[in-house]
N, C-alpha and C. Protein backbone atom coordinates (compact mmCIF):
# COMPACT_ATOMS: atom_id res chain seq x y z
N UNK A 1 -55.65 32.19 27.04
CA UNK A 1 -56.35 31.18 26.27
C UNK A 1 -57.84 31.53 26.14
N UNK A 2 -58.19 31.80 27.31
CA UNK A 2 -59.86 32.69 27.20
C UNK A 2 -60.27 33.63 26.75
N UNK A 3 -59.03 34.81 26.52
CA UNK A 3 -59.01 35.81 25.91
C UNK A 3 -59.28 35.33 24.18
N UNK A 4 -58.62 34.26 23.86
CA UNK A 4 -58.41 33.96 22.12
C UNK A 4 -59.18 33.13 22.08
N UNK A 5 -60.05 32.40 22.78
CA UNK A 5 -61.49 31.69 22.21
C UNK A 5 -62.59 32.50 22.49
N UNK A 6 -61.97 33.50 23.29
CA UNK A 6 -63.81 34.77 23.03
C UNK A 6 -63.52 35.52 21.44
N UNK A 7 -62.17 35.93 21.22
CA UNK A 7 -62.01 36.37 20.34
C UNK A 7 -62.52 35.89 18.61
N UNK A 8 -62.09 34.49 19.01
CA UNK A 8 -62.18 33.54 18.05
C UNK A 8 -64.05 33.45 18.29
N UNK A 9 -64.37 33.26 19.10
CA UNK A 9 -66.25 33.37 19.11
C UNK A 9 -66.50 34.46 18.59
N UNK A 10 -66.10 35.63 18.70
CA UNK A 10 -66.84 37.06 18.29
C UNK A 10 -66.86 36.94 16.68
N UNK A 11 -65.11 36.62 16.12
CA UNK A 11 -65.09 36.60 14.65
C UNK A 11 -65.88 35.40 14.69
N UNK A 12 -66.33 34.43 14.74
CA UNK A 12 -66.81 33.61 14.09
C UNK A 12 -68.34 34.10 13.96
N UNK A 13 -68.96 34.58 14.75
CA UNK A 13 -70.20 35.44 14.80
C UNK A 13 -70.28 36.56 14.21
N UNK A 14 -69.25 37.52 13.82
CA UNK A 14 -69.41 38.42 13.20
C UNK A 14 -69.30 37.76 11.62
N UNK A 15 -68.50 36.98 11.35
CA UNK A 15 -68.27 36.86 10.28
C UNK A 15 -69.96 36.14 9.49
N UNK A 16 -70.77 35.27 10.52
CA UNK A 16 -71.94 34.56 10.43
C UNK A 16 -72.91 35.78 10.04
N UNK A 17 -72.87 36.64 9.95
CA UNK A 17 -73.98 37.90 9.82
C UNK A 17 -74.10 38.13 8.16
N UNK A 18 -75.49 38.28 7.81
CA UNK A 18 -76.10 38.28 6.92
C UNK A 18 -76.01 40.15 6.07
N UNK A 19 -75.05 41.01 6.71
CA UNK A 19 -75.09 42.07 6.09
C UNK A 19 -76.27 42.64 6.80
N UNK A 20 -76.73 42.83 7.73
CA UNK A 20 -77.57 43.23 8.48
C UNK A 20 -76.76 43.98 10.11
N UNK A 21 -75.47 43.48 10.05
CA UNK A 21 -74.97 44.39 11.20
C UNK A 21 -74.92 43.49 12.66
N UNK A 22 -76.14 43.58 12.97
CA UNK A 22 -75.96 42.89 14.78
C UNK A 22 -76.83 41.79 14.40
N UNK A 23 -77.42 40.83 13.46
CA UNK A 23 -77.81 40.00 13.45
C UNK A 23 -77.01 38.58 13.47
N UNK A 24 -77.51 37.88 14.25
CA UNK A 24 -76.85 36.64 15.28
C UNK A 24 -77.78 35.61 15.12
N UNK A 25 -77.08 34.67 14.66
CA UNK A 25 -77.65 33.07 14.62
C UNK A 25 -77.91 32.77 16.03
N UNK A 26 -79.22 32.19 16.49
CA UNK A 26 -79.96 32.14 17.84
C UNK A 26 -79.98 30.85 18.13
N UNK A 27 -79.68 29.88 17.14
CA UNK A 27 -79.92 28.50 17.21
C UNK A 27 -78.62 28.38 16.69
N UNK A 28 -78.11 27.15 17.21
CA UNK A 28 -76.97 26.10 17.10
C UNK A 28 -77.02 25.43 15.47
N UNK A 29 -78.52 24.58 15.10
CA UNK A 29 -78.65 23.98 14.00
C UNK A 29 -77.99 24.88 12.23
N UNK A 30 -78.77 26.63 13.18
CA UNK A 30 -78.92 27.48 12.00
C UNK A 30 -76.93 27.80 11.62
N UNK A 31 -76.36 27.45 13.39
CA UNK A 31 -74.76 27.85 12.60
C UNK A 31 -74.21 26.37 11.95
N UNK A 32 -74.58 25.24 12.27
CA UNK A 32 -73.95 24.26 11.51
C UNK A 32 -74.38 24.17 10.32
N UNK A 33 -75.67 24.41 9.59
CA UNK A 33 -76.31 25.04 8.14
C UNK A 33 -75.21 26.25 7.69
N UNK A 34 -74.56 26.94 8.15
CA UNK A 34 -73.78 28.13 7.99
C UNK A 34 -72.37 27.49 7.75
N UNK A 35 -71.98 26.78 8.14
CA UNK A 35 -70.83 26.20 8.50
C UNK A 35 -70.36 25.22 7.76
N UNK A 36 -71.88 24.23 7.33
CA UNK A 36 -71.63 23.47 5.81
C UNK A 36 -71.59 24.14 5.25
N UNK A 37 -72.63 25.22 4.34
CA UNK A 37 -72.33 25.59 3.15
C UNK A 37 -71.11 26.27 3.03
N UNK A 38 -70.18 26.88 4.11
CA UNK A 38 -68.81 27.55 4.45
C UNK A 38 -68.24 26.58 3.74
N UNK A 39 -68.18 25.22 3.85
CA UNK A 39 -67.51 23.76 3.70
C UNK A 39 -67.31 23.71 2.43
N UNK A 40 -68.62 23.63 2.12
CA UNK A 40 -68.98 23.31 0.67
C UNK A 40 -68.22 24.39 -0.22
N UNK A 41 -68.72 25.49 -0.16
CA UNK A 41 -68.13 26.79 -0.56
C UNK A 41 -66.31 27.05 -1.26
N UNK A 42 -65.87 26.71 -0.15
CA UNK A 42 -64.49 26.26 0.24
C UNK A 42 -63.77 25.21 -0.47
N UNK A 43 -64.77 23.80 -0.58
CA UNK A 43 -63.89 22.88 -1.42
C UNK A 43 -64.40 23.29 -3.05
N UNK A 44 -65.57 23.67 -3.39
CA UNK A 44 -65.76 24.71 -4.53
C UNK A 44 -64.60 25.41 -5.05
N UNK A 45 -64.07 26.39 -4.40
CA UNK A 45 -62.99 26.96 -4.38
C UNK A 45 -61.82 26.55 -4.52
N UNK A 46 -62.04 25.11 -3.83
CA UNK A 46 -60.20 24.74 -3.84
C UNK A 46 -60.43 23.79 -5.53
N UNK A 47 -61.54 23.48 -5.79
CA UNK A 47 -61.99 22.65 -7.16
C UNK A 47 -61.55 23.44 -7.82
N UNK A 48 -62.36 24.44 -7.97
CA UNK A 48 -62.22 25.88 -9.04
C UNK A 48 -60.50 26.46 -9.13
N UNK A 49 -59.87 26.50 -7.97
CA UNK A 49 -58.30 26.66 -8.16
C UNK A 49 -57.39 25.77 -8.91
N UNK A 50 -57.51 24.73 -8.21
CA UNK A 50 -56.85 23.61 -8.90
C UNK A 50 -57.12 23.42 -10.75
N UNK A 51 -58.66 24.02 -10.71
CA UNK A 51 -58.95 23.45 -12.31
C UNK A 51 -58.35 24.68 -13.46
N UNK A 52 -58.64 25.81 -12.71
CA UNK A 52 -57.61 26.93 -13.56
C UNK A 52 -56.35 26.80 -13.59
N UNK A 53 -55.73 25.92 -12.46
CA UNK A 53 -54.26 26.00 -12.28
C UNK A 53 -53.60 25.06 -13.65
N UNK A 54 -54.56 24.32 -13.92
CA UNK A 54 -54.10 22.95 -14.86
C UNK A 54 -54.76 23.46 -15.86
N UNK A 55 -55.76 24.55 -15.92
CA UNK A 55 -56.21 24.87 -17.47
C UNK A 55 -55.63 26.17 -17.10
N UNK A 56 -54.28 26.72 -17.89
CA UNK A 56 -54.03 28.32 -17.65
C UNK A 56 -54.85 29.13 -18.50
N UNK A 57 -55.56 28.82 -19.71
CA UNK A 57 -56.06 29.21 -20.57
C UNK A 57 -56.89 29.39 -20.84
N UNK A 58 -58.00 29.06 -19.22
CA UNK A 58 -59.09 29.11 -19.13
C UNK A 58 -58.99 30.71 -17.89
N UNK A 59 -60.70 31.28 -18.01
CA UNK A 59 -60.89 32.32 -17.09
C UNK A 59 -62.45 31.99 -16.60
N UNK A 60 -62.63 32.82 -15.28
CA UNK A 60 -63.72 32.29 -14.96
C UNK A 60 -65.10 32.99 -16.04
N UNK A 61 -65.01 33.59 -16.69
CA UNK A 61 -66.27 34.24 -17.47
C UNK A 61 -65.71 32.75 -18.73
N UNK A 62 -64.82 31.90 -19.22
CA UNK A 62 -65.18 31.01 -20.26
C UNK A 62 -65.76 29.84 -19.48
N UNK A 63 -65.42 29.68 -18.06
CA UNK A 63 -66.07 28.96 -16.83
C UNK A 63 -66.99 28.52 -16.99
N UNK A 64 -67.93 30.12 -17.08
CA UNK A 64 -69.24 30.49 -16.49
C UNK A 64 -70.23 29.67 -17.69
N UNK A 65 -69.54 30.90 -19.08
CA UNK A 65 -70.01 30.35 -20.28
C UNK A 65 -70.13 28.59 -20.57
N UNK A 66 -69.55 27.93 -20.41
CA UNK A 66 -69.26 26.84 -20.83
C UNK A 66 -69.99 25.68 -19.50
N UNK A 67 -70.04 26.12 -18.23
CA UNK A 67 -70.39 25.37 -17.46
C UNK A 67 -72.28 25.66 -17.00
N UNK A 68 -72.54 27.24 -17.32
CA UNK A 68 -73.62 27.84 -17.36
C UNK A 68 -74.03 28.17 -16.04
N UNK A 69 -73.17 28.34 -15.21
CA UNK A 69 -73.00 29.38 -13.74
C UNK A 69 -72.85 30.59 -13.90
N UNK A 70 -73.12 31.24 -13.48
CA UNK A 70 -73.59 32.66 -13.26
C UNK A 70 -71.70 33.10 -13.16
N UNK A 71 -71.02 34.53 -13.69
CA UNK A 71 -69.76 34.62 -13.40
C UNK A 71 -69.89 35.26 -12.11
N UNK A 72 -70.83 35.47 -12.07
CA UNK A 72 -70.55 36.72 -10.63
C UNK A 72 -70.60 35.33 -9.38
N UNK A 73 -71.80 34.68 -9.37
CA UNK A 73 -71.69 33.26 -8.42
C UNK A 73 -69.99 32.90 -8.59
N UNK A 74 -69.58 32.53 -9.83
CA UNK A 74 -67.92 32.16 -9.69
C UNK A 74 -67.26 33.09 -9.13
N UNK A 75 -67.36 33.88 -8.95
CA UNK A 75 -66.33 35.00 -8.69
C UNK A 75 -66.37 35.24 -7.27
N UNK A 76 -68.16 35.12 -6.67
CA UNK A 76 -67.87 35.02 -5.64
C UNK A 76 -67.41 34.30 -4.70
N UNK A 77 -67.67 32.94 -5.55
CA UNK A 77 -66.95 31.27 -4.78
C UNK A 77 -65.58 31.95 -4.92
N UNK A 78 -65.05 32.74 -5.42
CA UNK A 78 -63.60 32.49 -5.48
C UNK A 78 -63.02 33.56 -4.71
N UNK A 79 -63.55 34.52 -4.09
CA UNK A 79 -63.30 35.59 -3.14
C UNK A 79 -63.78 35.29 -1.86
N UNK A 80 -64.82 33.47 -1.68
CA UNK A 80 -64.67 33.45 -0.83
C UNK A 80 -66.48 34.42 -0.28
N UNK A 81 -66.94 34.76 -0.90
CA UNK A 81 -68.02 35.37 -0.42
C UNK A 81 -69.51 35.23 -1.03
N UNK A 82 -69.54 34.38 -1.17
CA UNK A 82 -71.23 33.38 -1.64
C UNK A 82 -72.12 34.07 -1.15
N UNK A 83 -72.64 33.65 -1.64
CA UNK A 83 -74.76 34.12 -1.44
C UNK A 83 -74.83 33.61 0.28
N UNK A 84 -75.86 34.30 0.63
CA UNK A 84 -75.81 34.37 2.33
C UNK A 84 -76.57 33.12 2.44
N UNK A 85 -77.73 31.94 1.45
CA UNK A 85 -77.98 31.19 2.00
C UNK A 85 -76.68 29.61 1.51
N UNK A 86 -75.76 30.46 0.55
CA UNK A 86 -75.09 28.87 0.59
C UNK A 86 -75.03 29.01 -1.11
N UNK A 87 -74.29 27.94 -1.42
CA UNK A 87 -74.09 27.68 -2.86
C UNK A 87 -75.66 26.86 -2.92
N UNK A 88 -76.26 27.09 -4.01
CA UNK A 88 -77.55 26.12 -4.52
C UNK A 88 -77.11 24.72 -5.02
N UNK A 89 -78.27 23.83 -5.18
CA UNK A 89 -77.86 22.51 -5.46
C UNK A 89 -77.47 22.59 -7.15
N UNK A 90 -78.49 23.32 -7.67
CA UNK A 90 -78.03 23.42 -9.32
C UNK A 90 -76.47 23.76 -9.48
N UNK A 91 -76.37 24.54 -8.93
CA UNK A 91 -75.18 25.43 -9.21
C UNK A 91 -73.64 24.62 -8.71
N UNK A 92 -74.00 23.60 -7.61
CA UNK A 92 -72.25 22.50 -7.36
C UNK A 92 -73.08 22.08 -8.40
N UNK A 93 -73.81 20.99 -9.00
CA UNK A 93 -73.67 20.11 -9.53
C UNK A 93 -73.39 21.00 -11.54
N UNK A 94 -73.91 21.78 -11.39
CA UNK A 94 -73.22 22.60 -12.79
C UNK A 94 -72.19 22.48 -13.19
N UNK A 95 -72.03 23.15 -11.81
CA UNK A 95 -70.26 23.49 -11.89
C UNK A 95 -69.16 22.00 -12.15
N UNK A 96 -69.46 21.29 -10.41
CA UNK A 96 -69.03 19.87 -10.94
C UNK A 96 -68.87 19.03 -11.71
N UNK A 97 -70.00 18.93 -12.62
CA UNK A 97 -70.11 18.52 -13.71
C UNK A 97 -69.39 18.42 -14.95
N UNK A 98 -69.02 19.85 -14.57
CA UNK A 98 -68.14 20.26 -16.20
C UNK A 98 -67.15 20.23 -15.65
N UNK A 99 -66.71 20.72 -14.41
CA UNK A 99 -65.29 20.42 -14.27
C UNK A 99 -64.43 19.23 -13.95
N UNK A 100 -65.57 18.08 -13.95
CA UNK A 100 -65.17 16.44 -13.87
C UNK A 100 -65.51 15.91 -15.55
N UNK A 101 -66.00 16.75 -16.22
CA UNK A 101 -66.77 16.06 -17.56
C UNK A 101 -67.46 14.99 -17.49
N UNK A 102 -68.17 14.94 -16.23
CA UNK A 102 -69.28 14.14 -15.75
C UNK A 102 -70.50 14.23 -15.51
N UNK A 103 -71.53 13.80 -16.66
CA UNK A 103 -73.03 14.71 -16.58
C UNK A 103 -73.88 14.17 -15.98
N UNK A 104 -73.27 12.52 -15.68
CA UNK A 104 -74.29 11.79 -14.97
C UNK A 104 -74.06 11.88 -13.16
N UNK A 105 -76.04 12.40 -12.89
CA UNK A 105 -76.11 13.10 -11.61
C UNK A 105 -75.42 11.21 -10.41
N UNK A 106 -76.24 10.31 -11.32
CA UNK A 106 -75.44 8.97 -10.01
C UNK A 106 -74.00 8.93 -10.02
N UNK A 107 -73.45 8.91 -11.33
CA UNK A 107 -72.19 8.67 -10.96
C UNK A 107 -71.41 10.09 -10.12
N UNK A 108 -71.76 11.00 -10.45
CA UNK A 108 -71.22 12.22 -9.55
C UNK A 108 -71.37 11.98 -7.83
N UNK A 109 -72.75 11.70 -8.05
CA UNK A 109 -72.56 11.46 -6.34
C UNK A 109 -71.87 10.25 -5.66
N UNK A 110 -71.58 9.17 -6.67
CA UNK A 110 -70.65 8.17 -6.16
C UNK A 110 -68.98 8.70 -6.04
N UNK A 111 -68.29 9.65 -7.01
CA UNK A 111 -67.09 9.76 -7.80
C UNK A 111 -66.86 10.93 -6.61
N UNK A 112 -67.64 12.24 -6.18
CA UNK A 112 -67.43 13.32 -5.65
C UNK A 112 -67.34 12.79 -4.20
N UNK A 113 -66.22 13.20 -3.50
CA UNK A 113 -66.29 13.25 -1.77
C UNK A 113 -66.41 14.41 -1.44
N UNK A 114 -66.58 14.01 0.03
CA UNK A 114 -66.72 15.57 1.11
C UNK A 114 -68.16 15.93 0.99
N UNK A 115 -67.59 17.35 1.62
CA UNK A 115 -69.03 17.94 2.03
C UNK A 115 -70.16 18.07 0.50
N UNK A 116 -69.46 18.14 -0.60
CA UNK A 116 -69.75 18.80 -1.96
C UNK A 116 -70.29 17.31 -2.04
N UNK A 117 -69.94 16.29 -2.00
CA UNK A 117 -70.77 14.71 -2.33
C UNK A 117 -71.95 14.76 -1.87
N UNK A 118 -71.72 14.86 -0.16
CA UNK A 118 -73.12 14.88 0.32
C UNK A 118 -74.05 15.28 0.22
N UNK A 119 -74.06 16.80 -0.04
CA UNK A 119 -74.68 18.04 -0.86
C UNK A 119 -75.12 17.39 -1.93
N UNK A 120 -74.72 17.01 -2.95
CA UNK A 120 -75.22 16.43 -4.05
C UNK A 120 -76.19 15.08 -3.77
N UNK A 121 -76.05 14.27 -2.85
CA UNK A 121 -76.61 13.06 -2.82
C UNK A 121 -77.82 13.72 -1.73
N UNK A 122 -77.58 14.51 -1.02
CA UNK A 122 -78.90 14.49 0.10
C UNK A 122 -80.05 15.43 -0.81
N UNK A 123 -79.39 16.45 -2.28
CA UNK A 123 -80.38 17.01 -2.82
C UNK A 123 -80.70 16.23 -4.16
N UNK A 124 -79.19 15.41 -4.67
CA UNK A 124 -80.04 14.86 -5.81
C UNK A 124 -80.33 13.19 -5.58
N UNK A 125 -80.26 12.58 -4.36
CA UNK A 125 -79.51 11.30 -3.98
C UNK A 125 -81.60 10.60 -4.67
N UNK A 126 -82.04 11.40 -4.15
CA UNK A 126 -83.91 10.84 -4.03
C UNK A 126 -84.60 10.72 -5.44
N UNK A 127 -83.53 11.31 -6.40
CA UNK A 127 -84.20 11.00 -7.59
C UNK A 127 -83.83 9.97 -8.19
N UNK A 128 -82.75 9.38 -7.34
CA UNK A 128 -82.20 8.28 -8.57
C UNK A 128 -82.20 6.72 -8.49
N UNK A 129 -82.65 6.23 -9.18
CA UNK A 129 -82.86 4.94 -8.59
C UNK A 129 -82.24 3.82 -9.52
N UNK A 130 -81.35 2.46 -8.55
CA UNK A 130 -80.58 1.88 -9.82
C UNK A 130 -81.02 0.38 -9.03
């Protein structure tokens, strides 16, 4: 059992590395920052699956075009391998947006759950006032 939670610690630390090799999150705060945007990332992904699955006729470059995300950002949400600080706030709510056909930033943060809601309300929650 000790053997497979050191194991499980090493991958989870190796996997936390910035492409730098032996660099190691030193602080606790900096892996739960790592660990949301993992979150976030992830239900991105499972959004982005589900929405091709029900549009077959869509690809991620008419995605990109149409939602105005970067294809390579899509591509990497979808392999699973994002930008080392996290998906940006522009970029869920882009994406979200078009793939709910919902442009308004309040009602998104009411309509969206999970980690991807919160994300949206703790970066766009301060501008909006009703």
């Amino acid at each position: 059992m000790e053997l497979l939670q050191s194991t499980l610690e090493h991958e989870t630390t190796r996997n936390l590395t910035n492409g730098l090799g032996d660099f190691q999150f030193c602080d606790e705060s900096e892996k739960d920052v790592a660990n949301e945007f993992e979150t976030i990332q992830s239900q991105l992904k499972k959004i982005l699956e589900k929405f091709l699955e029900s549009n077959p006729y869509l690809s991620l470059n008419s995605i990109s075009q149409r939602s105005g995300v970067a294809f390579t950002t899509l591509s990497r949400i979808m392999k699973n391998q994002g930008p080392r600080q996290g998906v940006s706030p522009h970029v869920v709510l882009q994406l979200v947006a078009y793939i709910l056909k919902e442009y308004r930033v309040a009602h998104l943060i009411k309509v969206v759950e999970g980690p991807i809601g919160k994300y949206l309300n703790e970066h766009f929650g301060k501008f909006i006032f009703s």
